[in-house]
Protein backbone atom coordinates (compact mmCIF):
# COMPACT_ATOMS: atom_id res chain seq x y z
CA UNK A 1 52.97 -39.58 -4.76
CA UNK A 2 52.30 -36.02 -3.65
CA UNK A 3 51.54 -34.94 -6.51
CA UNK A 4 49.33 -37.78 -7.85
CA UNK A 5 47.38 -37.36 -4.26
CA UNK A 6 46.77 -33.57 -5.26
CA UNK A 7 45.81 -34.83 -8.29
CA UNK A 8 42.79 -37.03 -7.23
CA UNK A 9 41.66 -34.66 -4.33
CA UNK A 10 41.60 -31.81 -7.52
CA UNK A 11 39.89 -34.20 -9.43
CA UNK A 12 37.36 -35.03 -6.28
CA UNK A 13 37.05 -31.29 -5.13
CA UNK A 14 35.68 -30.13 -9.07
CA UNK A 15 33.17 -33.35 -8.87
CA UNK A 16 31.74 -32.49 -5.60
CA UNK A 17 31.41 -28.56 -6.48
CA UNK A 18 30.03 -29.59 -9.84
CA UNK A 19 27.80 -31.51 -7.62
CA UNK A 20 26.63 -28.81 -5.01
CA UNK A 21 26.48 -26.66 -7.98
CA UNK A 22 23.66 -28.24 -9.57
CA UNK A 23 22.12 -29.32 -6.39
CA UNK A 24 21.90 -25.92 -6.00
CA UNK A 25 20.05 -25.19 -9.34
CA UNK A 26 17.46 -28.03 -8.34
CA UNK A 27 17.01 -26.75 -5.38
CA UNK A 28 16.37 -23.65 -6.38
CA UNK A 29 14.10 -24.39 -9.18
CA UNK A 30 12.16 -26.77 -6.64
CA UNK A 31 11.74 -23.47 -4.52
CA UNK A 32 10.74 -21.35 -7.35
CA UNK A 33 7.52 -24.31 -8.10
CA UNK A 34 6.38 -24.24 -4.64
CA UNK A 35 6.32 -20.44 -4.44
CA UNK A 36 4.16 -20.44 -7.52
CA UNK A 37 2.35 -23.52 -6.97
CA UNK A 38 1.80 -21.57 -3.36
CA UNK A 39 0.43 -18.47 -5.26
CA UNK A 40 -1.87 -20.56 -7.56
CA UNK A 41 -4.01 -22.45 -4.65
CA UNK A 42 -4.13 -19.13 -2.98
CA UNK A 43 -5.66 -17.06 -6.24
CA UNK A 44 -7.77 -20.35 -6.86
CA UNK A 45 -9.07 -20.30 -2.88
CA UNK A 46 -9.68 -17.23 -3.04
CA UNK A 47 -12.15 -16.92 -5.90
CA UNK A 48 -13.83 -19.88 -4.86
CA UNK A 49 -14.63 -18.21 -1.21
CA UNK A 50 -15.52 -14.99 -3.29
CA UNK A 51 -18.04 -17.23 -5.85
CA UNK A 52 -19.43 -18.28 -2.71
CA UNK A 53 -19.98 -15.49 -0.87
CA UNK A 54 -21.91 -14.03 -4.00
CA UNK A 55 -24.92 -17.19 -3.50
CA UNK A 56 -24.43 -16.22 0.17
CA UNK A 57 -25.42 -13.00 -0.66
CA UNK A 58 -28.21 -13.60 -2.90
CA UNK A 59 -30.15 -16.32 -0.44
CA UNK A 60 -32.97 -13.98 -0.29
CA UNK A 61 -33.50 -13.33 -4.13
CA UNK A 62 -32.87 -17.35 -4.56
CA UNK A 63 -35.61 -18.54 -2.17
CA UNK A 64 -37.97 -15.31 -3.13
CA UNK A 65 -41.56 -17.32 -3.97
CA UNK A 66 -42.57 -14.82 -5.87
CA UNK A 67 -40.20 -14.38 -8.37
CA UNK A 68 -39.20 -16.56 -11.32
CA UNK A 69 -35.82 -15.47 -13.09
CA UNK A 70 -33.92 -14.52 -10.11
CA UNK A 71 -31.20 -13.18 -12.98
CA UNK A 72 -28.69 -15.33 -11.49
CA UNK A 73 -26.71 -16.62 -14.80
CA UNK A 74 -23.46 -18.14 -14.64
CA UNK A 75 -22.11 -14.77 -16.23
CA UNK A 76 -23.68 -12.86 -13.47
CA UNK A 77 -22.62 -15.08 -10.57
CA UNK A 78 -19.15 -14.97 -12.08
CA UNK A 79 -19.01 -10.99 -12.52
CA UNK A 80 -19.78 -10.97 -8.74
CA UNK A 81 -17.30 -13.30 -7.85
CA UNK A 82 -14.54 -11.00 -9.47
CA UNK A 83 -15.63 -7.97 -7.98
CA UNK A 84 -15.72 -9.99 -4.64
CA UNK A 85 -12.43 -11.15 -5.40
CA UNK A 86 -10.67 -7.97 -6.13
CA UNK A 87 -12.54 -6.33 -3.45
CA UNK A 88 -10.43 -8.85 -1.05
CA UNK A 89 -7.12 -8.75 -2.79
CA UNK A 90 -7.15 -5.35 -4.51
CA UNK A 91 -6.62 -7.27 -7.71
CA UNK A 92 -8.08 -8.30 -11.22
CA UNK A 93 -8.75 -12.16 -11.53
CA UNK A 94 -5.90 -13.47 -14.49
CA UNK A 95 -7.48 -14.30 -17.41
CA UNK A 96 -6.86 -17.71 -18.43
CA UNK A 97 -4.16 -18.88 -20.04
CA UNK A 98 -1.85 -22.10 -21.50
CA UNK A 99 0.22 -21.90 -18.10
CA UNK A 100 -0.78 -24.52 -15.47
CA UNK A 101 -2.56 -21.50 -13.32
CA UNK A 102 -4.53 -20.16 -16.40
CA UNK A 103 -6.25 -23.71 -16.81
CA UNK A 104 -6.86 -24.18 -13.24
CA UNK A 105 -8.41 -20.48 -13.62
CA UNK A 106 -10.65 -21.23 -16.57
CA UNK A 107 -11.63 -24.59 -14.98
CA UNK A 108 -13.01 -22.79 -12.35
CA UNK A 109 -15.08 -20.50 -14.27
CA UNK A 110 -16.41 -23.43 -16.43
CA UNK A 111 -17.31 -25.14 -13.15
CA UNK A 112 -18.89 -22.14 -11.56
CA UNK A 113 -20.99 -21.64 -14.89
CA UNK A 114 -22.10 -25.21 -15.24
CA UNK A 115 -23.31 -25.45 -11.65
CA UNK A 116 -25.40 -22.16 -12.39
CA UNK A 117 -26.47 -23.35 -15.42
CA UNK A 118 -27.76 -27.07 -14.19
CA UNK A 119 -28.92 -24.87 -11.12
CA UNK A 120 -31.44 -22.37 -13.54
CA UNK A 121 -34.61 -24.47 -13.33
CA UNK A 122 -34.77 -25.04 -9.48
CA UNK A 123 -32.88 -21.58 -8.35
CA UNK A 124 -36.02 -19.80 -10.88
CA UNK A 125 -39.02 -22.09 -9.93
CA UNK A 126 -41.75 -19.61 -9.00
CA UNK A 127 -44.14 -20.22 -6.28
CA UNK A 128 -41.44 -22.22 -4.14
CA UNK A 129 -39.76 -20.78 -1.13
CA UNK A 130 -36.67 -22.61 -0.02
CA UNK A 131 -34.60 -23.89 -2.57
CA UNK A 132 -31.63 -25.45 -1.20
CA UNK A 133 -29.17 -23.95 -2.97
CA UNK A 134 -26.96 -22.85 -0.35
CA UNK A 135 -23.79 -21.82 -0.26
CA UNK A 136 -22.21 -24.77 0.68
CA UNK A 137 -24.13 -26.80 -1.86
CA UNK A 138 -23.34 -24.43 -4.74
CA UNK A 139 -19.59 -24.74 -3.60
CA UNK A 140 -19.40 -28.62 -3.15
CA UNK A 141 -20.47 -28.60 -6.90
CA UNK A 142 -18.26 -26.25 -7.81
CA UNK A 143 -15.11 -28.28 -6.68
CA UNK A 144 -16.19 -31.73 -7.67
CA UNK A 145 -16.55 -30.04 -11.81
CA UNK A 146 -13.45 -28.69 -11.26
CA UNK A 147 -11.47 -31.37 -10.05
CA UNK A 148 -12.91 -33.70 -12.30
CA UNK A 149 -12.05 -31.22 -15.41
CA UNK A 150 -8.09 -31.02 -13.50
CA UNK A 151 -7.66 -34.43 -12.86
CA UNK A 152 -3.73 -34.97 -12.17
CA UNK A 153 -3.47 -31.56 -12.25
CA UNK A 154 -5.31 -29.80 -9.25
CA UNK A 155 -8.18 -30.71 -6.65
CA UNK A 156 -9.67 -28.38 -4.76
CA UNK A 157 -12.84 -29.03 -2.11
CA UNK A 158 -14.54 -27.74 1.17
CA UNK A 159 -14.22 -29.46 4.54
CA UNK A 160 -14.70 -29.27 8.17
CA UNK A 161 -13.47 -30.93 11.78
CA UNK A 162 -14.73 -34.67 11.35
CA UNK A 163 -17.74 -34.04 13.83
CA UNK A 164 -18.99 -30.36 11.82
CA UNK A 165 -19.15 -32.67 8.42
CA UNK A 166 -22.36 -33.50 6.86
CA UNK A 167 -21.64 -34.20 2.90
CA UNK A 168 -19.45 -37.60 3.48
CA UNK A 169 -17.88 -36.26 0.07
CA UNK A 170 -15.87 -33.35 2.37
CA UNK A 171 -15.03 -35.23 5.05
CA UNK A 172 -11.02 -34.41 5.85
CA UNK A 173 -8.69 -36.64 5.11
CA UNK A 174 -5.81 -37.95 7.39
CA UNK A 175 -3.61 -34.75 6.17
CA UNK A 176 -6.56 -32.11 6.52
CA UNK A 177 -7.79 -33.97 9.59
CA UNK A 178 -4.14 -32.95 11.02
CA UNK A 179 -4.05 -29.41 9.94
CA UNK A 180 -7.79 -28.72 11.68
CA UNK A 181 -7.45 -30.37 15.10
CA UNK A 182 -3.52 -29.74 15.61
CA UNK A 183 -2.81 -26.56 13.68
CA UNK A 184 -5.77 -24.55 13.10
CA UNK A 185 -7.78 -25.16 16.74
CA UNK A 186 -4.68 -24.64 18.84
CA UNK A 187 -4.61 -21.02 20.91
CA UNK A 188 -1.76 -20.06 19.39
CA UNK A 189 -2.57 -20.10 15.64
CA UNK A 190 -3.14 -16.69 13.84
CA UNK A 191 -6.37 -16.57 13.19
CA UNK A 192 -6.94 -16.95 9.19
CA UNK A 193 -3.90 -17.99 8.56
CA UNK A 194 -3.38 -20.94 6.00
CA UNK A 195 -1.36 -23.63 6.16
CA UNK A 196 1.04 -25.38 3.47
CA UNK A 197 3.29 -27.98 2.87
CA UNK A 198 4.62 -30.84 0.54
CA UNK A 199 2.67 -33.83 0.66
CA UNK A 200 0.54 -36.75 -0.74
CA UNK A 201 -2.87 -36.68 -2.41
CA UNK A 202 -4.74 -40.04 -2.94
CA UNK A 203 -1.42 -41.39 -3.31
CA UNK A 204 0.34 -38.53 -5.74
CA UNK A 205 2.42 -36.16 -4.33
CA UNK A 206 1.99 -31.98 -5.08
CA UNK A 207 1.91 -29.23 -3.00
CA UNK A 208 -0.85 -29.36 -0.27
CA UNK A 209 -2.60 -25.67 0.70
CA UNK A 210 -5.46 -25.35 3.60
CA UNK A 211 -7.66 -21.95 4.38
CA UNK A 212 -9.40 -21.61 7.77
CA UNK A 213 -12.87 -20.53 7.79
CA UNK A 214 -14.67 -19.95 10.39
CA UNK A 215 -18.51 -19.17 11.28
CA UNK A 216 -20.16 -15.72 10.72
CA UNK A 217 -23.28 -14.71 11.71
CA UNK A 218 -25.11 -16.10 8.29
CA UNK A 219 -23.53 -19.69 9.20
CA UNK A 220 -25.57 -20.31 12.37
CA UNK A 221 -28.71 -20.10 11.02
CA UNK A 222 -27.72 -23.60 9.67
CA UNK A 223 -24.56 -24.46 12.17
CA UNK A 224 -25.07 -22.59 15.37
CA UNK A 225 -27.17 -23.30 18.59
CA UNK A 226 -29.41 -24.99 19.99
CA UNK A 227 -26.95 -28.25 19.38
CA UNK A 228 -29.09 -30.78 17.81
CA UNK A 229 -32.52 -28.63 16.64
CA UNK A 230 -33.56 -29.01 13.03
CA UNK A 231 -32.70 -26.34 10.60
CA UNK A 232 -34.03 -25.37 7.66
CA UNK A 233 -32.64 -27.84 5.37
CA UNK A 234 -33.86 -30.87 8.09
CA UNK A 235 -30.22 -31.11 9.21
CA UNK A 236 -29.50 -30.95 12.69
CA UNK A 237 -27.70 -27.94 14.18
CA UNK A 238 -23.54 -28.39 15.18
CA UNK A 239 -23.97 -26.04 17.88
CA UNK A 240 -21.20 -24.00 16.48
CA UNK A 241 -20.81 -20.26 18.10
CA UNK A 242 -19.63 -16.79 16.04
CA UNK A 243 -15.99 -17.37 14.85
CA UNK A 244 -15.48 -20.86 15.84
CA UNK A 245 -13.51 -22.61 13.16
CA UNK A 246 -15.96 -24.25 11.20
CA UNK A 247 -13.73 -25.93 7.63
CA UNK A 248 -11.28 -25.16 5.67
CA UNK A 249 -10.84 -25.10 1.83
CA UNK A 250 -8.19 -27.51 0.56
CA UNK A 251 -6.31 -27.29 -2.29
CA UNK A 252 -3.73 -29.04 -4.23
CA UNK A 253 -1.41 -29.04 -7.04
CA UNK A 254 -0.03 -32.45 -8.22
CA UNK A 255 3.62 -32.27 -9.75
């Protein structure tokens, strides 16, 4: 009896290691795709803000009257945005490749090329002042090419605190909504520090990633005080001061 008891608890014991065993592997391997998927919507962040920053930069040329070819090309805004981005990460940009992050890479390029290209005839109209092609509409277009060309595969797009929104396209959802009011506003947070986490994304889950940005001195042109006054665009000012958190840039990677 002893020895048939010894038996079945042998028998039990090799199951349940076998089991922790490969629990172990899945766990592990589960790890090893966050981490990565972690890396990829920080590279892709990243060289969005930096594609940005370069029309940001080049306001003046875009809405110079007297110009025509303001020279901004899709190869040229994209040569910026690589220097911008190794200037911030002391990096190259990957080149694209078959892996998951060298697609989500070259979709990104394509979409940053496409928007300058479709931009060419209103960005070089001579004889017209503002254009409005601003940095947050370049990057608005940006995201919705790329997410349509990595459908099921990644999203990425800009948003903002529910009453700083003005494109109904970026509102946050319930998950970003979360992340803004009870992560990102609260005293304690690090300032510029992202936030990440499993999750769900219009129903699919993936890997959910969320950079704070917050207003510089070029942002309240558009964004800062007197609450309410018109800008330049005809929008009406958020009343936003000098490093109030003003969006984020979401990101996600489906599994």
């Amino acid at each position: 009896m002893l020895i048939m008891q010894f038996k079945q608890f042998k028998q039990h014991y090799v199951i349940i290691a076998g089991l922790i065993f490969i629990s172990s592997i899945f766990t592990d391997i589960a790890f090893s795709d966050d981490s990565e998927k972690q890396a990829l919507t920080i590279d892709l962040s990243t060289f969005f803000r930096a594609a940005r920053k370069v029309i940001s930069d080049n306001q003046s040329l875009i809405n110079d009257a007297t110009k025509g070819d303001k020279g901004l090309s899709g190869e040229v805004v994209i040569y910026q945005a690589k220097q911008n981005y190794q200037s911030a990460t002391k990096s190259e940009f990957a080149e694209p490749d078959d892996t998951q992050g060298g697609r989500c890479r070259k979709a990104i390029l394509e979409a940053v090329d496409e928007v300058m290209i479709q931009a060419q005839p209103l960005i070089n109209e001579q004889g017209k002042g503002f254009k409005g092609f601003l940095p947050a509409v370049f990057a608005a277009k940006v995201a919705e090419i790329f997410s349509k060309k990595m459908t099921n595969t990644a999203f990425i797009k800009l948003t903002a605190p529910k009453n700083y929104v003005r494109n109904r396209k970026n509102r946050p959802d319930t998950w970003e909504h979360n992340v803004l009011e009870s992560k990102f506003k609260k005293a304690n947070w690090s300032k510029g520090q992202s936030f990440s986490e499993r999750g769900t994304h219009k129903g699919r889950p993936g890997f959910r990633f969320i950079l704070p940005e917050y207003y510089g001195q070029s942002c309240l042109a558009c964004h800062g005080q007197p609450k309410g006054e018109r800008d330049i665009t005809g929008g009406k000012k958020e009343g936003g001061v000098l490093g109030e958190l003003g969006g984020g840039i979401s990101v996600v990677i489906y599994d």
